[in-house]
C-alpha atoms as a PDB file:
ATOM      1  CA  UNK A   1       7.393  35.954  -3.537  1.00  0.00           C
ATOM      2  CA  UNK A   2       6.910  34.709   0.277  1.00  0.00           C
ATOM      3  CA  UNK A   3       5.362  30.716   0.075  1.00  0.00           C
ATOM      4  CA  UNK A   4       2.156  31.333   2.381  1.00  0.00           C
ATOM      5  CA  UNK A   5       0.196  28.334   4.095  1.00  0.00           C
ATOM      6  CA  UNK A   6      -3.061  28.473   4.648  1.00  0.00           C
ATOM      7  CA  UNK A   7      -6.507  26.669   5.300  1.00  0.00           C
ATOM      8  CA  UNK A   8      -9.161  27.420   2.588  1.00  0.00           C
ATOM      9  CA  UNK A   9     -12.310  27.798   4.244  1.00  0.00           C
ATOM     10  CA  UNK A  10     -15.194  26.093   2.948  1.00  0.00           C
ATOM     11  CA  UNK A  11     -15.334  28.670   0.188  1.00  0.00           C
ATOM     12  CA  UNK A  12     -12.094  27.654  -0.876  1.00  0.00           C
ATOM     13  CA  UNK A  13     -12.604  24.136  -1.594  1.00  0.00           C
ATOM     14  CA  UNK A  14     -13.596  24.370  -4.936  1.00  0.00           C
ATOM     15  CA  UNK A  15     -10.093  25.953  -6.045  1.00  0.00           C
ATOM     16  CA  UNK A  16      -8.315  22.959  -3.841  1.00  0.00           C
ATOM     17  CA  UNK A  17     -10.669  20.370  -6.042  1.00  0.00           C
ATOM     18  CA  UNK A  18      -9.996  21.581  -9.347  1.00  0.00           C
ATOM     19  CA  UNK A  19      -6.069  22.297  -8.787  1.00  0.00           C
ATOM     20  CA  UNK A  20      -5.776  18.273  -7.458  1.00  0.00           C
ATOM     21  CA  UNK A  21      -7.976  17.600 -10.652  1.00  0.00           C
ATOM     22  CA  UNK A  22      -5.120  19.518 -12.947  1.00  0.00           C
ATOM     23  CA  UNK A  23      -2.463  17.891 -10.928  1.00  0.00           C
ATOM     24  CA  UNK A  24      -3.378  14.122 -11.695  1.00  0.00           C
ATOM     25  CA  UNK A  25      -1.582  12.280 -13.898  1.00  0.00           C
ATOM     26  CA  UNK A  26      -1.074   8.295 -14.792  1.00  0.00           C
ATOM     27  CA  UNK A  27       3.133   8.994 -14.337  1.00  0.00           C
ATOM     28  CA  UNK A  28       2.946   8.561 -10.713  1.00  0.00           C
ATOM     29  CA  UNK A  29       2.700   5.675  -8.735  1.00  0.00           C
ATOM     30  CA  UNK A  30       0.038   7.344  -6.272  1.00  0.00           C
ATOM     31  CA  UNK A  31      -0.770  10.796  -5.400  1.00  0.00           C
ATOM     32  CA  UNK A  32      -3.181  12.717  -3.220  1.00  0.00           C
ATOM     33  CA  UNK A  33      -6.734  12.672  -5.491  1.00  0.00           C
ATOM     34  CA  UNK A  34      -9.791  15.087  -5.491  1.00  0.00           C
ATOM     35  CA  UNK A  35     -11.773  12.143  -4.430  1.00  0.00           C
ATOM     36  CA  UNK A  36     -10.140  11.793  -1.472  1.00  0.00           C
ATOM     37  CA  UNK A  37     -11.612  14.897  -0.181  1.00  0.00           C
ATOM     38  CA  UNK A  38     -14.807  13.540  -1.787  1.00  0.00           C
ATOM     39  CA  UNK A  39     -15.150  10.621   0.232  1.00  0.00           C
ATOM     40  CA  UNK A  40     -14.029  13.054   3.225  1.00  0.00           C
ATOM     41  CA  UNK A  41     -16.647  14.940   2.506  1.00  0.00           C
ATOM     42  CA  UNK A  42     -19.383  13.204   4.353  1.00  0.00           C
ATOM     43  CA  UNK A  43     -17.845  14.699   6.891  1.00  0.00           C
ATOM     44  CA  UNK A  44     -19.379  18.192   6.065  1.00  0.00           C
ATOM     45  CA  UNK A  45     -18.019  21.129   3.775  1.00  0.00           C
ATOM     46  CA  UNK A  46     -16.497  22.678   7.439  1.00  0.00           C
ATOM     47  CA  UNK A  47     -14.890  19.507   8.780  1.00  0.00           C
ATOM     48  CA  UNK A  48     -13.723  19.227   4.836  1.00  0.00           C
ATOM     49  CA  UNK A  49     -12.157  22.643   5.265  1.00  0.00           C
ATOM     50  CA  UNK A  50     -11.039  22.326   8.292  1.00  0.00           C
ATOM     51  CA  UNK A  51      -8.609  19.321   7.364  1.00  0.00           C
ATOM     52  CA  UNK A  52      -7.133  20.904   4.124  1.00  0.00           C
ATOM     53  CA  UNK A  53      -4.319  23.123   3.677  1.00  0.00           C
ATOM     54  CA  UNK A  54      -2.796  25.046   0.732  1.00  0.00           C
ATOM     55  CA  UNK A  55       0.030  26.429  -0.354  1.00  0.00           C
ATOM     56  CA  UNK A  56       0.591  29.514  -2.649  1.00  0.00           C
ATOM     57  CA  UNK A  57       2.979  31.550  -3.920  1.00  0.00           C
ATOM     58  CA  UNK A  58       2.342  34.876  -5.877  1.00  0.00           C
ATOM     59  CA  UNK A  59      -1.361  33.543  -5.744  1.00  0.00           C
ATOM     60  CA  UNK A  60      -0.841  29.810  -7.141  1.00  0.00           C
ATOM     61  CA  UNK A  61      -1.492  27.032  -5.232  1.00  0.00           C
ATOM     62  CA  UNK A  62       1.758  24.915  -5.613  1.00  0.00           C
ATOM     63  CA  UNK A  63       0.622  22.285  -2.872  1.00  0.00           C
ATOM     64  CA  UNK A  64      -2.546  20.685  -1.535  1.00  0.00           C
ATOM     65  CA  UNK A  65      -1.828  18.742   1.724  1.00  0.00           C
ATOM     66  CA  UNK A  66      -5.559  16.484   4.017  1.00  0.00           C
ATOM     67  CA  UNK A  67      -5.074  15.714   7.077  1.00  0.00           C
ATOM     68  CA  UNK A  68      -6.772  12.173   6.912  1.00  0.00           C
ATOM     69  CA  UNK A  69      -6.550  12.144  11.027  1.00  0.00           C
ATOM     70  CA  UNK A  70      -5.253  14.112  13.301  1.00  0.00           C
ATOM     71  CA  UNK A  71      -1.728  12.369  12.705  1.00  0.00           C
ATOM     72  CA  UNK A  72      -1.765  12.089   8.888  1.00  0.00           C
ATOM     73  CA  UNK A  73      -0.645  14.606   6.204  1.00  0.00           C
ATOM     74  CA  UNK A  74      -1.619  13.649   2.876  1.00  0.00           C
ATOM     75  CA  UNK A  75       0.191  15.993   0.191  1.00  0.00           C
ATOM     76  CA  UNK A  76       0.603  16.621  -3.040  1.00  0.00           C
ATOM     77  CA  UNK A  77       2.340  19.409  -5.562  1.00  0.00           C
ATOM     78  CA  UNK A  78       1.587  20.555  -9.076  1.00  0.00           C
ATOM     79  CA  UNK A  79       3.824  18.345 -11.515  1.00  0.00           C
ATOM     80  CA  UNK A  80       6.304  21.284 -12.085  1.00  0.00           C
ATOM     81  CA  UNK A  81       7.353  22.284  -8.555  1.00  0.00           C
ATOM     82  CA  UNK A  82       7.699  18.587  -6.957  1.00  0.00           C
ATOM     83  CA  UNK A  83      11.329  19.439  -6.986  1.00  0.00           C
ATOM     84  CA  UNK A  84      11.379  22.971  -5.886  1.00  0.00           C
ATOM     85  CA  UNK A  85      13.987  23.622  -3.637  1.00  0.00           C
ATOM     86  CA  UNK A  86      12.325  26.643  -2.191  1.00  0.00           C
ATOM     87  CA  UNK A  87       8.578  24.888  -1.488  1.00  0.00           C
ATOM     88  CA  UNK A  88      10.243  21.784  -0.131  1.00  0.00           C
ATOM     89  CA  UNK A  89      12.597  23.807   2.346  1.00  0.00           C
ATOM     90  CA  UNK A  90       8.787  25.633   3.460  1.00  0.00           C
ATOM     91  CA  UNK A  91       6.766  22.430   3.351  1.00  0.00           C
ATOM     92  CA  UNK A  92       9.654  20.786   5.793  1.00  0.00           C
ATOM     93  CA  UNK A  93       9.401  23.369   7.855  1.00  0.00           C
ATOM     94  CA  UNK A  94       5.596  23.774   8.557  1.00  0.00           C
ATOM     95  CA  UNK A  95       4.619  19.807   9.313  1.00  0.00           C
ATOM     96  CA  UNK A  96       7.810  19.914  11.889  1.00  0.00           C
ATOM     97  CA  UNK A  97       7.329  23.196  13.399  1.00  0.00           C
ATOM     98  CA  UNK A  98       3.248  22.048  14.942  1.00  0.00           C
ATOM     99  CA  UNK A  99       2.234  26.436  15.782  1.00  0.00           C
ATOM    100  CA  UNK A 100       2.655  26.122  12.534  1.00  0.00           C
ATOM    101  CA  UNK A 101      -1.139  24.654  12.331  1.00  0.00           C
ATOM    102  CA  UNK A 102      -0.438  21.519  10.044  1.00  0.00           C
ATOM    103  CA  UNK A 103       0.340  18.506  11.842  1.00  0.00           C
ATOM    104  CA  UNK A 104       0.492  18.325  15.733  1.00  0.00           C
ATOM    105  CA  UNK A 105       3.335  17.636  18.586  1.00  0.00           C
ATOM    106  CA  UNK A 106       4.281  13.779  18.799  1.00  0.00           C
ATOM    107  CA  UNK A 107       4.673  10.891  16.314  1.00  0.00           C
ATOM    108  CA  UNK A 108       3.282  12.278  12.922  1.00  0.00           C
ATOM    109  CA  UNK A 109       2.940  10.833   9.476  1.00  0.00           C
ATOM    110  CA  UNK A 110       3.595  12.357   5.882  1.00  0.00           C
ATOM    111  CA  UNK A 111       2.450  11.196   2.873  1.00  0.00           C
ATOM    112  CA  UNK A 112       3.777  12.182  -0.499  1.00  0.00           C
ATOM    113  CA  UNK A 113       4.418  11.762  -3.827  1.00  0.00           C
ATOM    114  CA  UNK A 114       7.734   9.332  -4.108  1.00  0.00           C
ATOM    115  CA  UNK A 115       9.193  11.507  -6.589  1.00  0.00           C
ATOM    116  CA  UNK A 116       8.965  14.648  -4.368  1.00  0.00           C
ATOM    117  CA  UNK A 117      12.101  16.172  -3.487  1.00  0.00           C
ATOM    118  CA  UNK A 118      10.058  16.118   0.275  1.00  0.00           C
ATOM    119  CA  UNK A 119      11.333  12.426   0.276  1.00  0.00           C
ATOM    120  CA  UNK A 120      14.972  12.860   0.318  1.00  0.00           C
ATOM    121  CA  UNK A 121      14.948  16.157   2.268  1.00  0.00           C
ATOM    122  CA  UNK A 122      13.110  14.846   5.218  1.00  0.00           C
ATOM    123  CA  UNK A 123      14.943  11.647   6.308  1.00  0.00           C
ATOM    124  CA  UNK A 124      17.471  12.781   8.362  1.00  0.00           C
ATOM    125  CA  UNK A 125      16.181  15.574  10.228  1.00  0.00           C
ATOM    126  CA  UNK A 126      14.256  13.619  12.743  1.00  0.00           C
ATOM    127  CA  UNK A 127      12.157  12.170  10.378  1.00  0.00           C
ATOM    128  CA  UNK A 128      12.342   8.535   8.741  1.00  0.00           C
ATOM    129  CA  UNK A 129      10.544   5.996   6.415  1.00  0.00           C
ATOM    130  CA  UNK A 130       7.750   3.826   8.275  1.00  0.00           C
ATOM    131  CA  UNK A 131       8.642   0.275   7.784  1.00  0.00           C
ATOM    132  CA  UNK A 132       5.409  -0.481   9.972  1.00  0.00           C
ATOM    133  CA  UNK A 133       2.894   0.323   7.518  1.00  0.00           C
ATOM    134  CA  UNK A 134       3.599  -0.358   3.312  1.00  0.00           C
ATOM    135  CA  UNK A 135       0.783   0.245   1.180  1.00  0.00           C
ATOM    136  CA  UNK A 136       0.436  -0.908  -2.483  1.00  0.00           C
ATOM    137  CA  UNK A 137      -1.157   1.462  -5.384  1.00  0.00           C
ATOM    138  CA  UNK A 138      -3.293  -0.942  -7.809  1.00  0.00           C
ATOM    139  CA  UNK A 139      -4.385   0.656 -11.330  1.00  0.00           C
ATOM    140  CA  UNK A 140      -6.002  -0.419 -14.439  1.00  0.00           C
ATOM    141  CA  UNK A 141      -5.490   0.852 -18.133  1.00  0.00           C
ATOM    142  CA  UNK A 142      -8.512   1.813 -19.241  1.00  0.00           C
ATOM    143  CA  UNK A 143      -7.577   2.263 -23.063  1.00  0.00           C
ATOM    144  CA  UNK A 144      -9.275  -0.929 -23.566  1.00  0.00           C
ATOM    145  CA  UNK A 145     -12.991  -1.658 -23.383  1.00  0.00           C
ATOM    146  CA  UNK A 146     -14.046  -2.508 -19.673  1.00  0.00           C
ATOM    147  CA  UNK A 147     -15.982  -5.969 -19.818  1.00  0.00           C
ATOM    148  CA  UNK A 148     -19.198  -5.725 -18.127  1.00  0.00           C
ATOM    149  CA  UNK A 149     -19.015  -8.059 -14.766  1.00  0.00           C
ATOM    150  CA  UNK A 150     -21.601 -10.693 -14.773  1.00  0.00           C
ATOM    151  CA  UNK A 151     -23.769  -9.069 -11.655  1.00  0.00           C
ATOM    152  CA  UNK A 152     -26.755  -6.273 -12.104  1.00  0.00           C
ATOM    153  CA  UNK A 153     -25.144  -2.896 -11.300  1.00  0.00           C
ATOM    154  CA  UNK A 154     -27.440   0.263 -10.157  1.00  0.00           C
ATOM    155  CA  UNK A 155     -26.224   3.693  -9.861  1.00  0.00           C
ATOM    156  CA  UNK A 156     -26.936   5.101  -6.649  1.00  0.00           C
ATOM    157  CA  UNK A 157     -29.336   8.322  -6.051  1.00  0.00           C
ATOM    158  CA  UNK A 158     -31.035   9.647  -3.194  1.00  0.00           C
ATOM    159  CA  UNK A 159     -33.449   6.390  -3.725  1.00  0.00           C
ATOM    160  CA  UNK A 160     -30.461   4.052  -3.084  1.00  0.00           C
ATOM    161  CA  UNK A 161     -28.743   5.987  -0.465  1.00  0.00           C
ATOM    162  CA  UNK A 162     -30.196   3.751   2.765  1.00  0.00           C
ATOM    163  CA  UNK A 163     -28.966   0.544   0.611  1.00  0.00           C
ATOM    164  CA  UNK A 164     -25.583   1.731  -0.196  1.00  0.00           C
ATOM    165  CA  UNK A 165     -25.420   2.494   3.580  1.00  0.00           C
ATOM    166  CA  UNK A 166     -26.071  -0.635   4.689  1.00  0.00           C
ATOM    167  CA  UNK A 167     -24.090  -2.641   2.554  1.00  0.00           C
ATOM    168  CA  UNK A 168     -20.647   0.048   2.875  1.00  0.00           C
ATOM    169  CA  UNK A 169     -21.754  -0.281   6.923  1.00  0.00           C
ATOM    170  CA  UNK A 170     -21.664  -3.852   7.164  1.00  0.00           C
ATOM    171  CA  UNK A 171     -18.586  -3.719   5.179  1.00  0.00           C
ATOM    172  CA  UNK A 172     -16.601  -1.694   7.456  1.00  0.00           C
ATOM    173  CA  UNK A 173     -16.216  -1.953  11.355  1.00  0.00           C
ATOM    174  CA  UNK A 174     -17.256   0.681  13.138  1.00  0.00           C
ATOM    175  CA  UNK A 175     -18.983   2.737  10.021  1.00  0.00           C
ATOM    176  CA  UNK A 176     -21.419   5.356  10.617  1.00  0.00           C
ATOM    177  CA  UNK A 177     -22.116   5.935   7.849  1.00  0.00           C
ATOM    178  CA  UNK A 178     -26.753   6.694   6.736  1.00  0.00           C
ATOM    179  CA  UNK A 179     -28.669   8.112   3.968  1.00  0.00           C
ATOM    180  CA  UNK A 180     -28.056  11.486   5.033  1.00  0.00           C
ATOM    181  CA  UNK A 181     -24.015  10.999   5.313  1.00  0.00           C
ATOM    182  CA  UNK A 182     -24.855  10.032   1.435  1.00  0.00           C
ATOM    183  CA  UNK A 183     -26.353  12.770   1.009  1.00  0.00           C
ATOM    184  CA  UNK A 184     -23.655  15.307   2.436  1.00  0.00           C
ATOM    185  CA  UNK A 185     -21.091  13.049   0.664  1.00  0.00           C
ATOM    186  CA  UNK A 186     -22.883  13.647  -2.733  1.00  0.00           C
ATOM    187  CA  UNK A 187     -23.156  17.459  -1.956  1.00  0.00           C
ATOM    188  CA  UNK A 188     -19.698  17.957  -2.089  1.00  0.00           C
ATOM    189  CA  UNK A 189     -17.808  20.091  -5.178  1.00  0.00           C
ATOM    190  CA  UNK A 190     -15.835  16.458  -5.871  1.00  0.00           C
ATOM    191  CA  UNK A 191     -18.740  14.760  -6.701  1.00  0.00           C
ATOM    192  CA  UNK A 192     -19.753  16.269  -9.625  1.00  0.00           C
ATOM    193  CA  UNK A 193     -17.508  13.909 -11.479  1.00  0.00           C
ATOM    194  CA  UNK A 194     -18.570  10.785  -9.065  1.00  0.00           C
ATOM    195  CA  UNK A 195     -20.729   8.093  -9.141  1.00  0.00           C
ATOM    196  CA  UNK A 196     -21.734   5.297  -6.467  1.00  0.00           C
ATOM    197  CA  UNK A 197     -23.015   2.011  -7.752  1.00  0.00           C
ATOM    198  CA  UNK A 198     -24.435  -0.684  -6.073  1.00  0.00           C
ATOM    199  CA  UNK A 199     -23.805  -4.466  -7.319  1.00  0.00           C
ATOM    200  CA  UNK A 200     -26.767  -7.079  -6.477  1.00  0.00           C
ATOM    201  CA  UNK A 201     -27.144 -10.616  -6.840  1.00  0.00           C
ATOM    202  CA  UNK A 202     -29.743 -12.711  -8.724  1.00  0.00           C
ATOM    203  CA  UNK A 203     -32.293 -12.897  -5.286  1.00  0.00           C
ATOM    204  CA  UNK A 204     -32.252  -8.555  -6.245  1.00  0.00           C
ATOM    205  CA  UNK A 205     -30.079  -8.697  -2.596  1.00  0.00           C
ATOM    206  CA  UNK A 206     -27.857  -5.697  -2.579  1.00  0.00           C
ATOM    207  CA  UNK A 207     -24.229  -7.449  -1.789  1.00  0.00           C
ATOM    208  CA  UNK A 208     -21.343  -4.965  -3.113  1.00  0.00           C
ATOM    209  CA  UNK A 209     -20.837  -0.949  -3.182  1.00  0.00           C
ATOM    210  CA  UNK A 210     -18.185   1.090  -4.607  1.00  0.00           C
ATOM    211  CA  UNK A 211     -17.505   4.917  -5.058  1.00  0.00           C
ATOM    212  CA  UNK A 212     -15.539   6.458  -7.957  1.00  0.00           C
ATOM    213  CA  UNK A 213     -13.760   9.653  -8.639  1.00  0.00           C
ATOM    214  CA  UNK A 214     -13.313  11.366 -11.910  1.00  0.00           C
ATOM    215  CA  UNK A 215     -10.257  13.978 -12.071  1.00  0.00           C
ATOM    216  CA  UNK A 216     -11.607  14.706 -15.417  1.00  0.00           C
ATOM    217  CA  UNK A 217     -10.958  13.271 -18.966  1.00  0.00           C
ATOM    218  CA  UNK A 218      -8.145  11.516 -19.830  1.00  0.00           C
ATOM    219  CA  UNK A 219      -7.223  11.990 -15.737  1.00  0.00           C
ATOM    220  CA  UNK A 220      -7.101   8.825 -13.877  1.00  0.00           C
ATOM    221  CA  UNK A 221      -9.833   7.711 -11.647  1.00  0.00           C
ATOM    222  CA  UNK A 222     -10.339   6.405  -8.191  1.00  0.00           C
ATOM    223  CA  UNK A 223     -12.069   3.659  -6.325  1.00  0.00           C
ATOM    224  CA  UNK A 224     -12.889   4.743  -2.791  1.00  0.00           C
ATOM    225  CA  UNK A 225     -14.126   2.905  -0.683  1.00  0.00           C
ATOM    226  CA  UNK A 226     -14.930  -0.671  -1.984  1.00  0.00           C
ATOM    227  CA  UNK A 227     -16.549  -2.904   0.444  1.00  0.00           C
ATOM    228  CA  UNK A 228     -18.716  -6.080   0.314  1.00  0.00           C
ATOM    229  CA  UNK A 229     -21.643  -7.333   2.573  1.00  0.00           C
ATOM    230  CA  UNK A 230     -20.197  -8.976   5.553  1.00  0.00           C
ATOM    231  CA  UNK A 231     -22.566 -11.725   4.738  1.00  0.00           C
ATOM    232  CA  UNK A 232     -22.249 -11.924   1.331  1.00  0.00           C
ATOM    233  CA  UNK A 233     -17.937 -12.304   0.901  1.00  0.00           C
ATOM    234  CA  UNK A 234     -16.555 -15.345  -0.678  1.00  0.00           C
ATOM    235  CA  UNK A 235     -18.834 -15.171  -4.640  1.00  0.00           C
ATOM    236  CA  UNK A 236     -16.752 -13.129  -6.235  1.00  0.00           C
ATOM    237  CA  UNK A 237     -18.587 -10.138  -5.501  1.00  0.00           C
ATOM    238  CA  UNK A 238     -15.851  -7.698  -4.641  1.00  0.00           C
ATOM    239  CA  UNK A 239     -14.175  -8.285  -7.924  1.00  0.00           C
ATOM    240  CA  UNK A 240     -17.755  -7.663  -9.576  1.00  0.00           C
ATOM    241  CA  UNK A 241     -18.306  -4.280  -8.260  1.00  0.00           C
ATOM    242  CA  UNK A 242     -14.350  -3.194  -9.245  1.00  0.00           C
ATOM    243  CA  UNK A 243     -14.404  -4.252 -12.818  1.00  0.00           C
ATOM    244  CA  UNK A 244     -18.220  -2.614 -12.758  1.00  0.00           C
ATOM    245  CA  UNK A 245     -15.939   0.716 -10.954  1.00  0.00           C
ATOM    246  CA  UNK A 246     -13.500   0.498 -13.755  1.00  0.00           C
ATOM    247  CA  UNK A 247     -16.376   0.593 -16.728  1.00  0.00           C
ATOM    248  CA  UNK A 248     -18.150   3.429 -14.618  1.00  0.00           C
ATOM    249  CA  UNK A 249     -14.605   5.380 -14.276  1.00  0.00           C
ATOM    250  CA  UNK A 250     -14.249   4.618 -18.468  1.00  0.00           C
ATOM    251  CA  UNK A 251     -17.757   6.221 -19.522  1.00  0.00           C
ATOM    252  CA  UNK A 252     -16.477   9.220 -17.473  1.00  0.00           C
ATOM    253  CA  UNK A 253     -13.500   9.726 -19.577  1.00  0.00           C
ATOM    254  CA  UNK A 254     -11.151   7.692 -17.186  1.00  0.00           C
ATOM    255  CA  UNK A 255      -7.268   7.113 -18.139  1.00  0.00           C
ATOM    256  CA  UNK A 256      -7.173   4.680 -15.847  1.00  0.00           C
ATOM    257  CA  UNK A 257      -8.753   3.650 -12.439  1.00  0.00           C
ATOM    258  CA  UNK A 258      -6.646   3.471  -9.238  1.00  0.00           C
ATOM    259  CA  UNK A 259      -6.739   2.847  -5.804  1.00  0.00           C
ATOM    260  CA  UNK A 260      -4.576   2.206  -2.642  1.00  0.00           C
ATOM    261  CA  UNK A 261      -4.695  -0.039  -0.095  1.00  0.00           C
ATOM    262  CA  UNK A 262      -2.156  -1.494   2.633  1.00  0.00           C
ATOM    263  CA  UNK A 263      -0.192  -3.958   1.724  1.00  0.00           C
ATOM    264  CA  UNK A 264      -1.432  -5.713   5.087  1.00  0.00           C
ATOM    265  CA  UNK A 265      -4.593  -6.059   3.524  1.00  0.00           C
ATOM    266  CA  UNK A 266      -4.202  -9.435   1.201  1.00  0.00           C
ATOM    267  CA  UNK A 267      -8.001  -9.941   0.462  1.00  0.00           C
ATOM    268  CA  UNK A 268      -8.355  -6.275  -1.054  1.00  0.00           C
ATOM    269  CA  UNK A 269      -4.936  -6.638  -2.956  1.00  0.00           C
ATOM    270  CA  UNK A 270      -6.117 -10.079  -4.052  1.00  0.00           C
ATOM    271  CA  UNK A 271      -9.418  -8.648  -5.097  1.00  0.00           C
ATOM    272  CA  UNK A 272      -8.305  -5.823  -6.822  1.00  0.00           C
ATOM    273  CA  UNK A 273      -5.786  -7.640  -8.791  1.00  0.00           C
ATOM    274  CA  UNK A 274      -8.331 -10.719  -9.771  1.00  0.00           C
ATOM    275  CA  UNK A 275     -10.102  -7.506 -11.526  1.00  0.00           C
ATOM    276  CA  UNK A 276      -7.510  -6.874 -13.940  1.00  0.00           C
ATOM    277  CA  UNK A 277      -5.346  -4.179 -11.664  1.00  0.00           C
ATOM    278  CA  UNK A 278      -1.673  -3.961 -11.397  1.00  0.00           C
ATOM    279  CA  UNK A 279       0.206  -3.575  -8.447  1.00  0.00           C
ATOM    280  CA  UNK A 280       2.888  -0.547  -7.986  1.00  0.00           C
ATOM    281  CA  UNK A 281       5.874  -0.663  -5.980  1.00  0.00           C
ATOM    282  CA  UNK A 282       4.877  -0.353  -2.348  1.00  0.00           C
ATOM    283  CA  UNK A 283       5.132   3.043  -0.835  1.00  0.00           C
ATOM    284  CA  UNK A 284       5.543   4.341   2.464  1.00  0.00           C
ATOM    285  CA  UNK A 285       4.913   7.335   4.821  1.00  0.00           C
ATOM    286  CA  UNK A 286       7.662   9.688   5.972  1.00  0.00           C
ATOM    287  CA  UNK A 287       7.124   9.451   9.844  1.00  0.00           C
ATOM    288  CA  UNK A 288       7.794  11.757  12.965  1.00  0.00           C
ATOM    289  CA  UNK A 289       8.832   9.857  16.136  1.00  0.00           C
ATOM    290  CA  UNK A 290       7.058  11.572  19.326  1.00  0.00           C
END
């Protein structure tokens, strides 16, 4: 059977979801999760759509691939096919040939799994490794009983949503994000297995939010995003609200809890790693001069 490409629609989300959900495992250093397309969801279920594509043959969806950006595939395949001569050859060929409708004319980015046969075909056929750009994959056994960090956690609902704004707002340059982008985020098929929580200090100041991402039990987990109150960085907050992320991620039936970040980012690596997570090799993005 023919390997077809194809965007979902919004009412095809749900089947993109649960086959990233299937697809996770704690043997690879980082791969494209179903809460990545949560957090993109407070975009909207069409924008959502619109940024996803899938790849089938005889009916199964072999490969899930978000464009995070206009420039920026990320991809991922189910566990048995990341070698497959025959899906590699037809993933190759649709993010180089742009009618193709996955990833425009110009300098382009991939992102995939590094044991994906997609990493050795590529190189070489105008294609190469970006040295610019490394990021490092953090993760956390969660075997072990979480510790419960020393700072008053609340899960966020539609109550909270204004204050887990603010504080993810101030966190981030240039966020957008409101209450109502809350609520589209928490509307989304992916966040049935999510949680926010916000971290506050002993004043009852709200100073550190996080969102995590089931995959299911025994699946591992992810942190996305993590931020801390611009005015409130330096107390040891940010490391509060991961290990308070990890615990959350365990009660949901966690394997582990992950998250990625670029390698140019020392405070987040540092932060991350004061909580108890391990660094992975770096990885990098297969990239398309223009």
């Amino acid at each position: 059977m023919a390997i077809t490409v194809e965007k979902p629609g919004t009412d095809g989300l749900d089947e993109a979801v649960a086959a990233l959900r299937e697809w996770q495992s704690d043997g690879v250093a980082w791969q494209l999760h179903p809460g990545d397309l949560g957090w993109y969801w407070r975009k909207g279920a069409d924008a959502t759509a619109e940024a996803v594509r899938i790849w089938r043959r005889d009916g199964r969806i072999l490969a899930v691939g978000f464009l995070d950006g206009a420039d920026l595939l990320r991809l991922t395949t189910a566990p048995d096919v990341r070698r497959d001569e025959e899906l590699t050859r037809q993933l190759a060929e649709d993010v180089a040939t742009p009618e193709r409708g996955v990833l425009p004319e110009g300098k382009v980015f991939v992102e995939a799994p590094m044991d994906a046969l997609l990493q050795d075909l590529l190189p070489g056929h105008g294609w190469h490794v970006d040295e610019e750009e490394p990021w490092t994959p953090l993760s956390l056994d969660l075997t072990e009983p979480v510790k419960a960090p020393d700072l008053r956690i609340e899960t966020v609902g539609a109550d909270l949503a204004a204050e887990w704004a603010e504080v993810i707002g101030t966190a981030f340059n240039g966020s957008t994000f409101t209450a109502e982008t809350w609520r589209t985020l928490a509307s989304g098929t992916a966040y049935a297995d999510a949680r926010c929580l916000l971290g506050y200090d002993d004043h009852g100041a709200a100073v550190a939010a996080v969102a995590v991402w089931s995959a299911g039990v025994g699946k591992p987990g992810l942190l996305e995003p993590m931020g801390v109150h611009r005015d409130q960085r330096g107390h040891g907050y940010g490391r509060a609200i991961t290990v308070a992320a990890a615990a959350a991620l365990q009660e949901l039936g966690s394997s582990s809890a992950t998250v990625n970040t670029p390698s140019s980012n020392v405070a987040a690596v540092t932060t991350y790693k004061s909580g108890g997570f391990q660094p992975w090799a770096e990885t990098r993005d297969l990239t398309r001069d223009a």
